[in-house]
N, C-alpha and C. Protein backbone atom coordinates (compact mmCIF):
# COMPACT_ATOMS: atom_id res chain seq x y z
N UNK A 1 -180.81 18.47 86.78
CA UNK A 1 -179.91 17.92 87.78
C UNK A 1 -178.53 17.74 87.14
N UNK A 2 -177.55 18.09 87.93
CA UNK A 2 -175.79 17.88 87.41
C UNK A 2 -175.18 16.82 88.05
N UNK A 3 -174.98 15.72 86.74
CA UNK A 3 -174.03 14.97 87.10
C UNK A 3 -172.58 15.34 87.05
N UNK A 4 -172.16 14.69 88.47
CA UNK A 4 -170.43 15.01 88.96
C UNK A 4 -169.79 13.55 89.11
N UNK A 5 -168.95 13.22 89.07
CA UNK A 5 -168.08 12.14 89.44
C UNK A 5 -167.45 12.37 91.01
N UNK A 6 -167.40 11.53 91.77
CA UNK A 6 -167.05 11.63 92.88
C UNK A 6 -165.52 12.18 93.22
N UNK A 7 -164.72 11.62 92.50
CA UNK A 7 -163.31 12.74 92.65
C UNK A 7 -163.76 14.15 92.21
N UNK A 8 -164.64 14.60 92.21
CA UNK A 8 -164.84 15.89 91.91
C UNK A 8 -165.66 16.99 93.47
N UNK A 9 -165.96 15.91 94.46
CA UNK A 9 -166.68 15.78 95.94
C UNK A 9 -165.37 15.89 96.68
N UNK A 10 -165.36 17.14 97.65
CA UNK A 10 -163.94 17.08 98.27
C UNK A 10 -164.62 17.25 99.71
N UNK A 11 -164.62 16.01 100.03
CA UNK A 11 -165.40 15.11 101.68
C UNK A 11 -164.52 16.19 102.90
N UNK A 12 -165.10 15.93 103.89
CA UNK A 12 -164.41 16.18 104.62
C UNK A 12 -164.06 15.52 105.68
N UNK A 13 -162.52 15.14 105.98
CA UNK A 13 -161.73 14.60 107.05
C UNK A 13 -161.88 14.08 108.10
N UNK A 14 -162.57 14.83 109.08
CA UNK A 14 -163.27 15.20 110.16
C UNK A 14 -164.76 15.95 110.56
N UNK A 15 -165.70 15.39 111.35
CA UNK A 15 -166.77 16.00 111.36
C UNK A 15 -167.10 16.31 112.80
N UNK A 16 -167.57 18.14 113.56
CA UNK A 16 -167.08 17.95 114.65
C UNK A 16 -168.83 17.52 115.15
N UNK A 17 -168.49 17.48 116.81
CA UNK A 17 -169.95 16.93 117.08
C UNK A 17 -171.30 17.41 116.61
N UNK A 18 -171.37 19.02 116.56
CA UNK A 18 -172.41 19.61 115.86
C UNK A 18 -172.56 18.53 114.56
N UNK A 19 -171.68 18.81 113.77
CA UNK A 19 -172.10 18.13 112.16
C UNK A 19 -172.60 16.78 112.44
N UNK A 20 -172.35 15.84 113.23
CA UNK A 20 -172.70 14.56 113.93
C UNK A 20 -174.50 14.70 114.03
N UNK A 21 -174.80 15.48 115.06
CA UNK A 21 -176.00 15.92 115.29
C UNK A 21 -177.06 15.61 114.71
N UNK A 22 -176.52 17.32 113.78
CA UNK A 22 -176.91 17.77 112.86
C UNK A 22 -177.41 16.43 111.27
N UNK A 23 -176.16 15.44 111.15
CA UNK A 23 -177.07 14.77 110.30
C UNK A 23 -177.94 13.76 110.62
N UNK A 24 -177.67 13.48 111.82
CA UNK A 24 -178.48 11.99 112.16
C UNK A 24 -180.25 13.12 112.26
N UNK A 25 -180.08 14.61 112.80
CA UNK A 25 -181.53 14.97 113.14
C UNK A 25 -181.95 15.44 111.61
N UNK A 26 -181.19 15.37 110.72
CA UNK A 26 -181.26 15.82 108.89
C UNK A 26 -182.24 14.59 108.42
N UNK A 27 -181.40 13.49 108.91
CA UNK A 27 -182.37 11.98 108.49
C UNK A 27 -183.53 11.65 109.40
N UNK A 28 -183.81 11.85 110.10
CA UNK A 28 -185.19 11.87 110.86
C UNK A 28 -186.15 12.65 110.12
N UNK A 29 -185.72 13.95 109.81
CA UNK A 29 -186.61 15.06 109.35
C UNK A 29 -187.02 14.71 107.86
N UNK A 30 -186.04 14.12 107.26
CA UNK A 30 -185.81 13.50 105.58
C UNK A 30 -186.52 12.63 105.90
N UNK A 31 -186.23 11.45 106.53
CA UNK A 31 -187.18 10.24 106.25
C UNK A 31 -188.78 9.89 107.32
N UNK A 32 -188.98 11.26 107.63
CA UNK A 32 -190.01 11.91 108.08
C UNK A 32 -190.48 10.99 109.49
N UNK A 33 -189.38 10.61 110.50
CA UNK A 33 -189.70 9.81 111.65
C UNK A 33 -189.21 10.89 112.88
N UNK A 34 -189.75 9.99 114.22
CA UNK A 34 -189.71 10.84 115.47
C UNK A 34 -188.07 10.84 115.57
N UNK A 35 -187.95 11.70 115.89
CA UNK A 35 -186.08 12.08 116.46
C UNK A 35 -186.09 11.48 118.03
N UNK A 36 -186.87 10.98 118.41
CA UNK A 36 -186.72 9.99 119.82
C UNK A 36 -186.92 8.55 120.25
N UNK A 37 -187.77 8.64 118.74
CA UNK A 37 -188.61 7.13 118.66
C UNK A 37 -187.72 5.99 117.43
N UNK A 38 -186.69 6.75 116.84
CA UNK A 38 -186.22 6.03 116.19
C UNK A 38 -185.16 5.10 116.34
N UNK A 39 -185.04 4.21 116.53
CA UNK A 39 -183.97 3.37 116.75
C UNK A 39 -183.04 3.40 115.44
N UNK A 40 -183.58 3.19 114.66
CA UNK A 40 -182.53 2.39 113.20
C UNK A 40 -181.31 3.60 113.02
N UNK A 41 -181.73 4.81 113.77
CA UNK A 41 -180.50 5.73 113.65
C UNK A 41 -179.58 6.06 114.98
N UNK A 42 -180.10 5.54 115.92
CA UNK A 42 -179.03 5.37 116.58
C UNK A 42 -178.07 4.43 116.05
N UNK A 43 -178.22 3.36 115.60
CA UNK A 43 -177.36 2.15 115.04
C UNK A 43 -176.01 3.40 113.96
N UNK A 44 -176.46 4.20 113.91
CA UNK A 44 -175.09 4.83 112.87
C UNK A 44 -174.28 5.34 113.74
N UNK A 45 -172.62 5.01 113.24
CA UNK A 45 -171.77 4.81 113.61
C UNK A 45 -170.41 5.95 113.04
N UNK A 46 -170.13 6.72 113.87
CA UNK A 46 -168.89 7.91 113.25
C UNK A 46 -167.65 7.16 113.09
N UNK A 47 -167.56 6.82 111.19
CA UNK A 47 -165.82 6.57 110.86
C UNK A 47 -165.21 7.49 110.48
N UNK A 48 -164.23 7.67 110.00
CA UNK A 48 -162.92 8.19 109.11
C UNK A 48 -162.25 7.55 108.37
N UNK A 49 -163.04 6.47 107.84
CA UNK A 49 -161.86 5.61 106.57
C UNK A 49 -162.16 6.06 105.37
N UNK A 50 -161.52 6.47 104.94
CA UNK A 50 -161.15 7.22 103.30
C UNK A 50 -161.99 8.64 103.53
N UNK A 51 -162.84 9.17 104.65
CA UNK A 51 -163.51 10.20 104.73
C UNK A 51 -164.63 9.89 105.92
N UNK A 52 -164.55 11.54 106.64
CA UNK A 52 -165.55 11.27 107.68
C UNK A 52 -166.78 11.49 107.61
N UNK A 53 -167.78 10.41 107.86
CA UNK A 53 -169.40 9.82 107.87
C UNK A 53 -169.90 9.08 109.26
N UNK A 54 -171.57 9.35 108.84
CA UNK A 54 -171.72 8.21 110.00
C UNK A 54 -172.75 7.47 109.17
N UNK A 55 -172.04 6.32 109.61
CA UNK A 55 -172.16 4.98 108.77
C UNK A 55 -173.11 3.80 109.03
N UNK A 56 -174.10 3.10 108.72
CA UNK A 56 -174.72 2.18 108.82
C UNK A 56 -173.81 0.87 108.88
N UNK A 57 -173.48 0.88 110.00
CA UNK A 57 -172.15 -0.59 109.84
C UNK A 57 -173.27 -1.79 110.04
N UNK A 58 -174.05 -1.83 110.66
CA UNK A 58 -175.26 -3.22 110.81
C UNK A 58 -175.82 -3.71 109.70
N UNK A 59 -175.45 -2.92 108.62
CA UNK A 59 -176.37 -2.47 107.02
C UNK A 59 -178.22 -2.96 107.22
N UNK A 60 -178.52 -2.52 108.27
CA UNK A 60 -180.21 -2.39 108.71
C UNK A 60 -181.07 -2.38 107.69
N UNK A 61 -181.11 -3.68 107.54
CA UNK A 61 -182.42 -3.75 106.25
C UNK A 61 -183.51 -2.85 106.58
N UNK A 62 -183.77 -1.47 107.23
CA UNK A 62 -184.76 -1.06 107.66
C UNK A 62 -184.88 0.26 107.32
N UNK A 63 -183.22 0.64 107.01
CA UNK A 63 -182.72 1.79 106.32
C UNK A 63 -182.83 2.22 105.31
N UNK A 64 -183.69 2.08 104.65
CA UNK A 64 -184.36 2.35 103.07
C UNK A 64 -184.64 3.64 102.65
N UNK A 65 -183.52 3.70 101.59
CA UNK A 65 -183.13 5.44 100.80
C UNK A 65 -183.88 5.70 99.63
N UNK A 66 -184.07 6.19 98.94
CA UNK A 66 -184.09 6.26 97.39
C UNK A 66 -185.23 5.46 96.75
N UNK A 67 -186.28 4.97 97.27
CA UNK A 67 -186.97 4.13 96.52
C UNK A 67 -186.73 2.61 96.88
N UNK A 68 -186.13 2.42 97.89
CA UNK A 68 -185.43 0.97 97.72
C UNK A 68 -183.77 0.63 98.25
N UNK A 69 -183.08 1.46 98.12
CA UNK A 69 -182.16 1.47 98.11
C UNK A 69 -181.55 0.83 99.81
N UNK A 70 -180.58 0.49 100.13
CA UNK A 70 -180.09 0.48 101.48
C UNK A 70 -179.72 1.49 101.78
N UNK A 71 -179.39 2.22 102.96
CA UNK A 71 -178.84 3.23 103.44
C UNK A 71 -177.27 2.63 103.89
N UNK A 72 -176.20 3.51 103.23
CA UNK A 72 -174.60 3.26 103.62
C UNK A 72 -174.04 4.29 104.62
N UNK A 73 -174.88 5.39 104.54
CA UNK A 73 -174.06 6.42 105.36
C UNK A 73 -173.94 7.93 104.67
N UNK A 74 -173.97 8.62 105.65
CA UNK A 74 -174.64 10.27 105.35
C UNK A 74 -173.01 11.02 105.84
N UNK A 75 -173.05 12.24 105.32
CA UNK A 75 -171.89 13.06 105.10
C UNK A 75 -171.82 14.68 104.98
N UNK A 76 -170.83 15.42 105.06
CA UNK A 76 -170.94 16.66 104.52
C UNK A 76 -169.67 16.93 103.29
N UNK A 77 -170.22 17.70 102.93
CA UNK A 77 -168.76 18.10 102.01
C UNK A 77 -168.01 19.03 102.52
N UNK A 78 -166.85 19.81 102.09
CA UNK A 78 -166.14 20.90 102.39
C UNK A 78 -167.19 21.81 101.90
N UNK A 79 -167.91 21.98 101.30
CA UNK A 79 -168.80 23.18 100.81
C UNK A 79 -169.91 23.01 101.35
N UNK A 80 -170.32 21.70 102.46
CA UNK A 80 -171.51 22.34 103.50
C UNK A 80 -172.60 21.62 102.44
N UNK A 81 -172.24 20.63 101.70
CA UNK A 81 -173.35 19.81 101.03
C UNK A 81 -173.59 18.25 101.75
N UNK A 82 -174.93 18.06 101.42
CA UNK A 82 -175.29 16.84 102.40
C UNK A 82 -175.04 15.91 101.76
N UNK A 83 -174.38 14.68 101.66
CA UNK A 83 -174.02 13.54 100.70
C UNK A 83 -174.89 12.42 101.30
N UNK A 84 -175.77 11.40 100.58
CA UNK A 84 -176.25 10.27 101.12
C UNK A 84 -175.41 9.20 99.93
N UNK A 85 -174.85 7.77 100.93
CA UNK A 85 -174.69 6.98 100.32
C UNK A 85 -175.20 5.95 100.29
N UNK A 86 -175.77 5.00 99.27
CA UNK A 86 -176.49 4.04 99.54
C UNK A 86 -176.26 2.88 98.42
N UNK A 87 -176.52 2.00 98.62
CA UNK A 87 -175.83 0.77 97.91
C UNK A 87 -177.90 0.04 97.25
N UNK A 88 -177.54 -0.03 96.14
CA UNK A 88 -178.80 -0.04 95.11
C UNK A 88 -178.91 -1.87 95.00
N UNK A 89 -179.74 -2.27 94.24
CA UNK A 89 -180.19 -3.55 94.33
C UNK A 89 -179.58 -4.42 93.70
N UNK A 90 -178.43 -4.17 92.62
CA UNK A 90 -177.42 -5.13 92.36
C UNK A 90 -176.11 -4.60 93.59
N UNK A 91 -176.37 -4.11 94.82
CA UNK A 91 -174.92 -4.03 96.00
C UNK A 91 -174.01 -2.99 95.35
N UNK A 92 -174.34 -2.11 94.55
CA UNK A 92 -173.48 -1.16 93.57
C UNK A 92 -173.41 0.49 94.83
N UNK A 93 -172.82 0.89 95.30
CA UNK A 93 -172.86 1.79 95.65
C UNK A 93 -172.80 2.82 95.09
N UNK A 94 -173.65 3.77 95.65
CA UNK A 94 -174.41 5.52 94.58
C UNK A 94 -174.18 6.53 95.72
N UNK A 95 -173.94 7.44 95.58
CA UNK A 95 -173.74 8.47 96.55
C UNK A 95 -175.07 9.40 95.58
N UNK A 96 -175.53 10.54 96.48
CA UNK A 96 -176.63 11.60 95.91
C UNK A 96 -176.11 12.62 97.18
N UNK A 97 -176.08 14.17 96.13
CA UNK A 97 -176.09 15.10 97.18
C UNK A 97 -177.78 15.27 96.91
N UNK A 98 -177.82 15.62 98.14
CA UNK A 98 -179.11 16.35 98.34
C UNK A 98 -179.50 18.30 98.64
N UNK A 99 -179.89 18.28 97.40
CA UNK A 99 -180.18 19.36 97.45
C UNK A 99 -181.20 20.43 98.52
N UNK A 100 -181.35 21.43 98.78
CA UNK A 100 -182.02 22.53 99.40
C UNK A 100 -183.57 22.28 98.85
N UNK A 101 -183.91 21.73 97.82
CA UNK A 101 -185.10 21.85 97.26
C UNK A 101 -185.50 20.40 98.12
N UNK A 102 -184.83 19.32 98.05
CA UNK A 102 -185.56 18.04 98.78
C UNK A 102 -185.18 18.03 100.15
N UNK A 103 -185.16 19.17 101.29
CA UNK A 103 -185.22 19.09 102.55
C UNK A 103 -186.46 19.49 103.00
């Protein structure tokens, strides 16, 4: 696995409705729930502050990433990579791309 530093992640600006879709039905399929039955993802929310995501603004204790982790909000890059962000058990926020091999 390659570690990158995040100024090295060039986000993208704007995400149009497809990409919207497309990640909320990415996290259903990832965190292996019904795409109709799920509530905790409707609760995500499309911003644009410092970069466009859709964001867990409720921070849904129910949203559980990584082993534990909270869920902060899912993304694409300019190169069409899936970014998850999630804030770890000392409140430290971690971003992970997710690779082709863990879909």
């Amino acid at each position: 696995m390659q570690t990158i530093t995040v100024d090295k992640v060039r986000f993208k600006k704007q995400l149009s409705e497809i990409e919207k879709i497309s990640l909320k039905n990415f996290l259903f399929t990832w965190k292996g729930c019904s795409a109709k039955g799920s509530e905790d993802f409707n609760l995500l929310e499309y911003t644009e502050d410092v970069f466009a995501k859709m964001e867990n603004t409720q921070s849904n204790p129910d949203l559980l990433v990584f082993g534990g982790d909270l869920f902060r909000y899912i993304t694409i890059t300019e190169d069409n990579q899936i970014v998850v962000g999630s804030l770890n058990a000392d409140k430290e926020l971690q971003f992970r791309i997710i690779s082709h091999d863990e879909m």
